[in-house]
Protein backbone atom coordinates (compact mmCIF):
# COMPACT_ATOMS: atom_id res chain seq x y z
CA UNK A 1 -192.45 22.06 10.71
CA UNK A 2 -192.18 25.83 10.07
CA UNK A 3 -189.30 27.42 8.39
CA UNK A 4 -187.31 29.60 11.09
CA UNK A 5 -187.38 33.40 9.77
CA UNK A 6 -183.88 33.68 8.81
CA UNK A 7 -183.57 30.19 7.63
CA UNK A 8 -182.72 31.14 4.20
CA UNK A 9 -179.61 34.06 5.31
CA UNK A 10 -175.61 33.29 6.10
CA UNK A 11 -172.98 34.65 8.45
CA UNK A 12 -169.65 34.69 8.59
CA UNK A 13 -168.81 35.24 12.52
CA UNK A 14 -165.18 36.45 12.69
CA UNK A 15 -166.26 38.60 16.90
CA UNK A 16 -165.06 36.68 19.94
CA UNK A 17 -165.73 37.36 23.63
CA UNK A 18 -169.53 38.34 24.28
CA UNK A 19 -171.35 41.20 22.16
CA UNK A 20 -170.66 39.80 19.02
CA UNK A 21 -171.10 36.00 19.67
CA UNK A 22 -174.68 37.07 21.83
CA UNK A 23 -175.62 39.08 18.12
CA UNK A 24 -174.95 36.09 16.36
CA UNK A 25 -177.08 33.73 18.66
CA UNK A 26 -179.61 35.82 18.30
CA UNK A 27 -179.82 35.46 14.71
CA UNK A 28 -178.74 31.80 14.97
CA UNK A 29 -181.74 30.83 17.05
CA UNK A 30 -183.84 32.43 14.37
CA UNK A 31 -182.59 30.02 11.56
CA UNK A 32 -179.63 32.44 10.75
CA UNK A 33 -176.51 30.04 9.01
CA UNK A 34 -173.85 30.60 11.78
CA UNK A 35 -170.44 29.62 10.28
CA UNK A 36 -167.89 30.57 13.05
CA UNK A 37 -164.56 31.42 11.43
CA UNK A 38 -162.00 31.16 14.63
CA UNK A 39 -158.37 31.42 14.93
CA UNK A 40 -156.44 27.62 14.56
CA UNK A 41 -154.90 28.52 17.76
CA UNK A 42 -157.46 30.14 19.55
CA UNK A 43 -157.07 30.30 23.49
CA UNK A 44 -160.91 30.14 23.94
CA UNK A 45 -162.14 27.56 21.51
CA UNK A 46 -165.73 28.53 20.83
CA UNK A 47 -166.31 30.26 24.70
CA UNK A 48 -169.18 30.46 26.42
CA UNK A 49 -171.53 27.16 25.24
CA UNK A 50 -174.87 29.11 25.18
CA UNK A 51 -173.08 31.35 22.92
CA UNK A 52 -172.02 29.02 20.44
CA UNK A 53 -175.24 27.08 19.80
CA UNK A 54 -176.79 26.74 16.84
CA UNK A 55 -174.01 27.48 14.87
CA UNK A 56 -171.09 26.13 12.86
CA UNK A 57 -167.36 26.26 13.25
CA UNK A 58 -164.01 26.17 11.12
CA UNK A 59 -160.43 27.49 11.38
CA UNK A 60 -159.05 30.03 9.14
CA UNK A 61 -155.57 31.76 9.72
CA UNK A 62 -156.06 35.25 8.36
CA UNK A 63 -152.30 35.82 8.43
CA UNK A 64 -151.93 33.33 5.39
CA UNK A 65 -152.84 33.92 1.97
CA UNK A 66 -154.95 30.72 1.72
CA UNK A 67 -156.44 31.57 4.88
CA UNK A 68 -157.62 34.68 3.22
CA UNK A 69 -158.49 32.93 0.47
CA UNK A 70 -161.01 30.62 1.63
CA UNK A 71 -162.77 33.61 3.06
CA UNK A 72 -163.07 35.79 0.02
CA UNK A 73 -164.28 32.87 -1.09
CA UNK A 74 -166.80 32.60 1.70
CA UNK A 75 -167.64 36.03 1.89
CA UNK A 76 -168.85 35.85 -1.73
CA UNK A 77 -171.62 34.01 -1.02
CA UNK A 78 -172.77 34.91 2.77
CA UNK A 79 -175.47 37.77 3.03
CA UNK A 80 -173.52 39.10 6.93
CA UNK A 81 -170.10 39.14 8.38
CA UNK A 82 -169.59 39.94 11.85
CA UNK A 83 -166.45 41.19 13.41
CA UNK A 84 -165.34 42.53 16.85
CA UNK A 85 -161.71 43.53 16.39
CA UNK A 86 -160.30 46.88 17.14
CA UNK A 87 -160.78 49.19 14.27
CA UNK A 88 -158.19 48.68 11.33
CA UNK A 89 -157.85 45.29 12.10
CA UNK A 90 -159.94 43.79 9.82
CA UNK A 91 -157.86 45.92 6.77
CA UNK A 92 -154.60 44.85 8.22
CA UNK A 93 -156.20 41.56 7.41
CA UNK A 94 -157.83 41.87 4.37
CA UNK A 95 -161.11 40.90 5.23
CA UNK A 96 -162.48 44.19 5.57
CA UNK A 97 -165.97 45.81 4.18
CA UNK A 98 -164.18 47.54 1.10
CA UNK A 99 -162.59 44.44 0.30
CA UNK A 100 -165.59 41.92 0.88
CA UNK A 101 -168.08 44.74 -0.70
CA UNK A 102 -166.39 44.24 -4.55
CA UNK A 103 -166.83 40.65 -4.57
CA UNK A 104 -169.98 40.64 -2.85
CA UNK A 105 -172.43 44.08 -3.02
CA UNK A 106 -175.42 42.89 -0.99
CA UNK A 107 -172.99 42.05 1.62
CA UNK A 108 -174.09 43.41 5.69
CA UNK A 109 -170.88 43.89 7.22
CA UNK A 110 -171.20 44.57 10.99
CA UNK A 111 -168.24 45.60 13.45
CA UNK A 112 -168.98 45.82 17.19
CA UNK A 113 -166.34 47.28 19.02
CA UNK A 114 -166.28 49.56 22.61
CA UNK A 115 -166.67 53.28 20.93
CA UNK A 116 -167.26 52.87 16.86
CA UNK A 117 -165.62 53.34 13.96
CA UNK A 118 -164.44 57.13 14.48
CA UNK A 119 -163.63 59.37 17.12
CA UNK A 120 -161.03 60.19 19.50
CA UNK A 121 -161.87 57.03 21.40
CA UNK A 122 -162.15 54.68 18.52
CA UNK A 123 -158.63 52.81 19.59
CA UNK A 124 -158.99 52.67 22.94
CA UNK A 125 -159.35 48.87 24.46
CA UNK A 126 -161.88 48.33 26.95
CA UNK A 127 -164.85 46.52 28.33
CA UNK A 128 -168.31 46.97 29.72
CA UNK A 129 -167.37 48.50 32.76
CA UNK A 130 -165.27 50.89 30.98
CA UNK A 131 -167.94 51.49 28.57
CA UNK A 132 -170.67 52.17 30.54
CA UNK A 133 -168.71 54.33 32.98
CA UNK A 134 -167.70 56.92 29.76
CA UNK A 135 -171.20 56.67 29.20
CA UNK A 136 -172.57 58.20 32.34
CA UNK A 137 -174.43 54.75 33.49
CA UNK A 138 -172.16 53.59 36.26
CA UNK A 139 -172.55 57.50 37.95
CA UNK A 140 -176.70 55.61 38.16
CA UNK A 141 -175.60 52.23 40.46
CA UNK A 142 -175.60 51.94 43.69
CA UNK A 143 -176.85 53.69 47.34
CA UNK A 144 -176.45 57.08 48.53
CA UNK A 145 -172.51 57.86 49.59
CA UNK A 146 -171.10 54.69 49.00
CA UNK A 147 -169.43 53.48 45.60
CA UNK A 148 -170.73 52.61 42.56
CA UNK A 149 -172.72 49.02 41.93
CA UNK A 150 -170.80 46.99 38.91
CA UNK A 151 -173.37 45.60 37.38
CA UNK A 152 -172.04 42.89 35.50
CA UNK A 153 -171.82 43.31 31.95
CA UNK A 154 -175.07 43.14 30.94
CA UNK A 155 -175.68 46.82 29.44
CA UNK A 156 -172.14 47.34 27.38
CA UNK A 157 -171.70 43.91 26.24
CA UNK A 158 -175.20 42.05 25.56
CA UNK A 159 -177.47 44.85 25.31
CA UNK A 160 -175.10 47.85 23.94
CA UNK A 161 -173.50 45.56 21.84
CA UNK A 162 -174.96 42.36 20.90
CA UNK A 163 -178.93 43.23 20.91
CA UNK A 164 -177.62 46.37 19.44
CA UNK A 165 -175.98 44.46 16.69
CA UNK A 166 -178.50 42.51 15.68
CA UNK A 167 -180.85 45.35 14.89
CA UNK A 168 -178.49 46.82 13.00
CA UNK A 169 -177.83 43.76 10.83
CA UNK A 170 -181.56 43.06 10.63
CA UNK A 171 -182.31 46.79 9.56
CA UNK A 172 -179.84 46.77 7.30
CA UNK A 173 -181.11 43.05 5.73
CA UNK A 174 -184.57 44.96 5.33
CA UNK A 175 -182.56 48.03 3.73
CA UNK A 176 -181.25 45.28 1.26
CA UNK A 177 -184.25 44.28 0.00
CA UNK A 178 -185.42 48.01 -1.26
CA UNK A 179 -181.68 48.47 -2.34
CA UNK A 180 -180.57 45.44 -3.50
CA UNK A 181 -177.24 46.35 -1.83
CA UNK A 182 -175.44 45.43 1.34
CA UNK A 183 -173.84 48.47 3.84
CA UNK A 184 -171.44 48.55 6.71
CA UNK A 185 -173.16 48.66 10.28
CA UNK A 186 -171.02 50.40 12.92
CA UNK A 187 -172.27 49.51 16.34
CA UNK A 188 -170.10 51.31 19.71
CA UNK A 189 -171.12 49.62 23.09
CA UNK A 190 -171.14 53.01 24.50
CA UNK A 191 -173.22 54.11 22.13
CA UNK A 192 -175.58 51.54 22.36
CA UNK A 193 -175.73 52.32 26.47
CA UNK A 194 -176.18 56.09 26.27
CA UNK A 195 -179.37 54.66 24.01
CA UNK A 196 -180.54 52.64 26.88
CA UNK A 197 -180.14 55.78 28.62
CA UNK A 198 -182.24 57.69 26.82
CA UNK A 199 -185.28 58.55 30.01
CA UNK A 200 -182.42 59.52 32.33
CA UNK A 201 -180.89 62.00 29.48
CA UNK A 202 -184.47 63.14 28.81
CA UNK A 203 -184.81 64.35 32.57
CA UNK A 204 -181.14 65.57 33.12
CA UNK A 205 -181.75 67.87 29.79
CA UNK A 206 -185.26 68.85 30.43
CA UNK A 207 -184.37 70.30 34.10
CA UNK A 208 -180.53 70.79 34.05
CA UNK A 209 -180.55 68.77 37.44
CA UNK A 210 -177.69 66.00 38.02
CA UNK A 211 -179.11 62.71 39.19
CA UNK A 212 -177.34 61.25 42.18
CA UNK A 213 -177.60 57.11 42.08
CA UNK A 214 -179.37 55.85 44.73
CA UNK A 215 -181.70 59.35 44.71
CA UNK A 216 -184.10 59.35 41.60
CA UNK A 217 -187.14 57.53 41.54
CA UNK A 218 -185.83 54.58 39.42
CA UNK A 219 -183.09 54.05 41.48
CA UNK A 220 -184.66 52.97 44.85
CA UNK A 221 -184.98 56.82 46.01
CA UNK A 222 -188.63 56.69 46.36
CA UNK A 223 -189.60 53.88 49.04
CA UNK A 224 -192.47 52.51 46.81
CA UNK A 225 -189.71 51.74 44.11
CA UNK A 226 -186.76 49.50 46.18
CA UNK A 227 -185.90 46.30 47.55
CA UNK A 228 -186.77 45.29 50.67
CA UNK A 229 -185.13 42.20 53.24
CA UNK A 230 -187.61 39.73 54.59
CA UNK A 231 -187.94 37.61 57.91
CA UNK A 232 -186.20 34.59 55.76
CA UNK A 233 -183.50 37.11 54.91
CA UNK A 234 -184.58 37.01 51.36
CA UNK A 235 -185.63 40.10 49.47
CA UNK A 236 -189.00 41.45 47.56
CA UNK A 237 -188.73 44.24 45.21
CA UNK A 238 -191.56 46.74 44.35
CA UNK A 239 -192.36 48.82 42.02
CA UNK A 240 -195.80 50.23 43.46
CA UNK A 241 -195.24 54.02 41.27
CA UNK A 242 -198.60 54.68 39.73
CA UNK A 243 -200.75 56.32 42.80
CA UNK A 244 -203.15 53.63 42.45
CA UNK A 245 -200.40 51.00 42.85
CA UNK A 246 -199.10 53.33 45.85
CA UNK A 247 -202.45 52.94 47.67
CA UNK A 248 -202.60 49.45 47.57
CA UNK A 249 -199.52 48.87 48.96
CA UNK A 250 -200.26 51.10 51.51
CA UNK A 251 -203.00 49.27 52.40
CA UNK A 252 -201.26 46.08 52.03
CA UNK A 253 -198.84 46.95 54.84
CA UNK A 254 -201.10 48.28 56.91
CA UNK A 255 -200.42 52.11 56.45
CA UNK A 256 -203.28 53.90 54.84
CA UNK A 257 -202.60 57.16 56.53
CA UNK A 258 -199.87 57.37 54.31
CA UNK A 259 -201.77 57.33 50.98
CA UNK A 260 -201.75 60.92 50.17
CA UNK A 261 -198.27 61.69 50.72
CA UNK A 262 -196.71 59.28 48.06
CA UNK A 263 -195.33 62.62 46.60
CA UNK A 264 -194.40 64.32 49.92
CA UNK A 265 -190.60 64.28 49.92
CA UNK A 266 -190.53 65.12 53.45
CA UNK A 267 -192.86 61.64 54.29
CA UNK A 268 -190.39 59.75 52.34
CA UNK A 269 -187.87 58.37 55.30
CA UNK A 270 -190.66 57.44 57.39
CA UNK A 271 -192.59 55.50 54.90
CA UNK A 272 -189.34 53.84 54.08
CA UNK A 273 -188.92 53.18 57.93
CA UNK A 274 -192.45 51.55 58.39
CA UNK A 275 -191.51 49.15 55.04
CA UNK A 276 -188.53 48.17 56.31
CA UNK A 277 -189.52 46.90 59.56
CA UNK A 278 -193.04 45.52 57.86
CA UNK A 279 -191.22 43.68 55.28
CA UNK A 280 -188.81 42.07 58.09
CA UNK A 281 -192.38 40.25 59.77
CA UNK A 282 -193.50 37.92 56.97
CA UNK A 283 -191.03 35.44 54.57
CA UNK A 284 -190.41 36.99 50.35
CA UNK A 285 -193.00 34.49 49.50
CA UNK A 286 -195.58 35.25 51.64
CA UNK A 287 -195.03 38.77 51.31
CA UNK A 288 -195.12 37.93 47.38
CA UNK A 289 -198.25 36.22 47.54
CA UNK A 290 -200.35 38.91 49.39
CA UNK A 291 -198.85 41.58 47.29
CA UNK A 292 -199.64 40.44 44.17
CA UNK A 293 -202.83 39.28 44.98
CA UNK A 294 -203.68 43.19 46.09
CA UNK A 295 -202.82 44.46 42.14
CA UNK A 296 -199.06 45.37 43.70
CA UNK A 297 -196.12 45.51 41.29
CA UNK A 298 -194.06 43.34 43.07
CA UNK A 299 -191.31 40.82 42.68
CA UNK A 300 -189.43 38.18 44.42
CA UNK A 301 -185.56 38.61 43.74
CA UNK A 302 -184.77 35.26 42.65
CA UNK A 303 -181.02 33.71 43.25
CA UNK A 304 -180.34 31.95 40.37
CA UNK A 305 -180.35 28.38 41.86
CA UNK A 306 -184.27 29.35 42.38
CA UNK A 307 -184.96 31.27 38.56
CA UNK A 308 -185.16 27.58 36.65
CA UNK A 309 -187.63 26.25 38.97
CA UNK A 310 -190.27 29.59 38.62
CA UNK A 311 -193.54 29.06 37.27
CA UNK A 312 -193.79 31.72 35.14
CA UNK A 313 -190.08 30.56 33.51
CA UNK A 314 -190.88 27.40 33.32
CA UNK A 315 -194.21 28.26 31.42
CA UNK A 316 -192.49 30.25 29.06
CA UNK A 317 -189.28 28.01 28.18
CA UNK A 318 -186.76 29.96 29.43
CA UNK A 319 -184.95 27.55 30.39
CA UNK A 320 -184.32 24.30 28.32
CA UNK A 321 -183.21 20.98 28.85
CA UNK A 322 -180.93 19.68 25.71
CA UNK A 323 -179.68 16.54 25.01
CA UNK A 324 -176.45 16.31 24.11
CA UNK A 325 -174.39 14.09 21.72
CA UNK A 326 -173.34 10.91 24.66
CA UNK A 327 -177.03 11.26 26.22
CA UNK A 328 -176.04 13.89 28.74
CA UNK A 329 -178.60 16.92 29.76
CA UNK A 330 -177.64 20.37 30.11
CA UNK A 331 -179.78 23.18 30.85
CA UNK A 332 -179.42 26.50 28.67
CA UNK A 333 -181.75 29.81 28.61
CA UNK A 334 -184.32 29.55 26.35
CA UNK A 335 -185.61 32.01 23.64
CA UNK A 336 -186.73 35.11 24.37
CA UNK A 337 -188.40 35.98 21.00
CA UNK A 338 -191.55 34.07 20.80
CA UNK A 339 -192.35 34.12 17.09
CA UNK A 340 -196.38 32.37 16.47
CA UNK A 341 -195.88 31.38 13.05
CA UNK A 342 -191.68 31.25 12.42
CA UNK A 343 -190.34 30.46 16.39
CA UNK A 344 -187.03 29.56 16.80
CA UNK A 345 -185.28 26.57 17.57
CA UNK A 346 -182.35 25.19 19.41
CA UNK A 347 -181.05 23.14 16.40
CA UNK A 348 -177.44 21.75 18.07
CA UNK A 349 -175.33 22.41 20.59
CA UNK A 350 -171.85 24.09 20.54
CA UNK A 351 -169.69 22.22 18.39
CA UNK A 352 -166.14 22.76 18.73
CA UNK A 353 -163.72 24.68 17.48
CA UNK A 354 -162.76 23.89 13.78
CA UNK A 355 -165.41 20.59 13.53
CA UNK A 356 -166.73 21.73 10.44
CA UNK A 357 -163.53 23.10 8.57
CA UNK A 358 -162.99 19.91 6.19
CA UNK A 359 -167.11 19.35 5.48
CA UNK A 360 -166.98 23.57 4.59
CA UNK A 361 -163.92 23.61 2.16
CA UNK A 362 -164.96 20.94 0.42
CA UNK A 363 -168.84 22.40 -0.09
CA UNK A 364 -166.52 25.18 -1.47
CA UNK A 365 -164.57 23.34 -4.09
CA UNK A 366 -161.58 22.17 -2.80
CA UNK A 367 -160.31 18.87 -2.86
CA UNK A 368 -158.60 16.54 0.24
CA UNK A 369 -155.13 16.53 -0.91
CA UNK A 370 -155.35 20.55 -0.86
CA UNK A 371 -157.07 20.74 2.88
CA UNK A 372 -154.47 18.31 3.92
CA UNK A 373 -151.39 20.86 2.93
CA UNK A 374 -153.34 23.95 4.71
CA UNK A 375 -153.83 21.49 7.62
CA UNK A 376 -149.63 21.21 7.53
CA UNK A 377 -148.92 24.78 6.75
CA UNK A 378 -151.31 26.43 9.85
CA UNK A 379 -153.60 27.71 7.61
CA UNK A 380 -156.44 25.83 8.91
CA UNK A 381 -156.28 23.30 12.04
């Protein structure tokens, strides 16, 4: 069996809510050594089960003096710690990168949090709808004159944030190994989704013009880029941009005369018109099947009762079945980074909160009869 990639590195995961436990998961399906340091009275246990596979879990009360402690202690010997608080927290506690850095130089330290370390912003709470509205992406979402599409929290929170993260904490690994020392990695959601914004910047500063959502040409303003409803009121998306991929699909649905006028904003409404009311004579699968047997970009807009039973995710493992420990099965997504020599692997489910805490202090050095007064003083739980 191959050794996962980052089989031979440890974390210390102090973040909660999404960004921070995604980033870890990330790194924990590539062999990363999750150890999930929670609060003994934490509300949400270890969350969201997909985000707490993989990895390990014990309570620490940072308040307490032993509770700090046992992570100094920790920290000493872990090459990444992971935190989501507000900034100062972390000080306040005495768990910050300053601190950790003296007793442990190669140390990554990474803190996720909704604007970064500095700024007038940096204190501000929030979320990924606040986040991506500062950052210009909710103006994007959405249809001409009506208000703007939510769309989930996708962009702040897993991709600003938590994919975000984990480059930064596997650049700065890399860093480590030229350097032989650890640094601090500073990731801001919005940040992270004015990156993911990067094409729609490029255009906005190249020509001064201000996008309007539902209007560019990524947005469904173009009717050869949009979402169309079907005669099983289902939808089929395309993405027919390239003229080549134009002409197809205008031959496809049965309107060649409108081949060279793909660029002709004046032809635009009534190609949209003849799509809609083709699109509305044939079911999303049919429609998908001639289309992409013509060289169309096209795509049936899955619910997600319909995404674990697709071909193509089923071929690719995206979504598992895992036992768990009384013979149950649960489904989970799969791995998205296909590795040929090191994959990843779904090594254990999401243990819960604190299971590990006695079998960790004593790897560490202390003894029963000392875990047994922390137990009774709300250090640990």
């Amino acid at each position: 069996m191959s050794v996962p990639p980052l089989g031979h590195l440890k974390m210390l995961d102090l973040s909660r809510q999404l960004p921070g436990p995604f980033c870890s998961t990330l790194l924990a399906d590539l062999g990363m050594d999750v150890l999930v340091v929670g609060a003994p009275d934490d509300p949400f246990g270890m969350g969201i089960p997909f985000l707490a596979r993989n990895k390990r879990s014990m309570t620490l009360n940072l308040k307490t003096d032993a509770g700090r402690e046992i992570f100094h202690r920790l920290a000493a010997d872990v090459d990444v710690v992971l935190e989501g608080f507000r900034p100062g927290v972390t000080a306040r506690l005495g768990v910050d990168y300053a601190t950790l850095a003296q007793l442990n130089p190669r140390l990554v330290y990474c803190a996720i949090t909704g604007f970064g370390q500095d700024g007038p912003y940096r204190d501000l709470v929030g979320h990924d709808l606040n986040y991506i509205a500062t950052a210009g992406a909710l103006s994007m979402f959405g249809r001409p004159g009506q208000m703007p599409a939510i769309p989930h929290n996708l962009i702040a929170d897993y991709a600003g944030g938590g994919m975000h993260g984990a480059i930064g904490i596997l650049a700065a690994l890399m860093a480590r190994t030229q350097t032989g020392r650890g640094q601090y990695v500073d990731i801001s959601m919005m940040d992270g989704t004015l990156a993911l914004m990067a094409q729609t910047f490029s255009g906005f500063f190249a020509n001064g013009r201000l996008p309007k959502r539902g209007e560019t040409s990524m947005d469904g303003g173009i009717p050869n880029y949009d979402v169309y409803l079907t005669k099983d009121d289902k939808y089929i998306t395309v993405g027919a941009i390239e003229p080549w991929f134009f002409a197809n699909l205008c031959r496809a649905m049965g309107c060649e005369q409108f081949i060279p006028h793909e660029f002709d904003s004046s032809k635009r409404e009534e190609i949209r018109r003849h799509f809609i009311a083709t699109f509305k004579t044939k079911t999303r699968d049919e429609w998908w099947e001639i289309l992409t047997k013509a060289d169309i970009c096209a795509g049936k807009m899955n619910t997600l009762d319909e995404v674990p039973n697709d071909p193509q995710v089923l071929a690719r493992k995206m979504i598992v079945d895992l036992d768990t420990p009384d013979g149950e099965k649960v489904k989970q997504v799969g791995i998205s980074v296909k590795l040929s020599e090191t994959p990843g692997s779904i090594r254990s489910l999401a243990p819960s909160l604190g299971q590990h805490t006695d079998e960790i202090l004593a790897d560490i050095g202390y003894d029963p009869s000392q875990i047994a007064r922390w137990r009774e003083d709300g250090s640990i739980a």
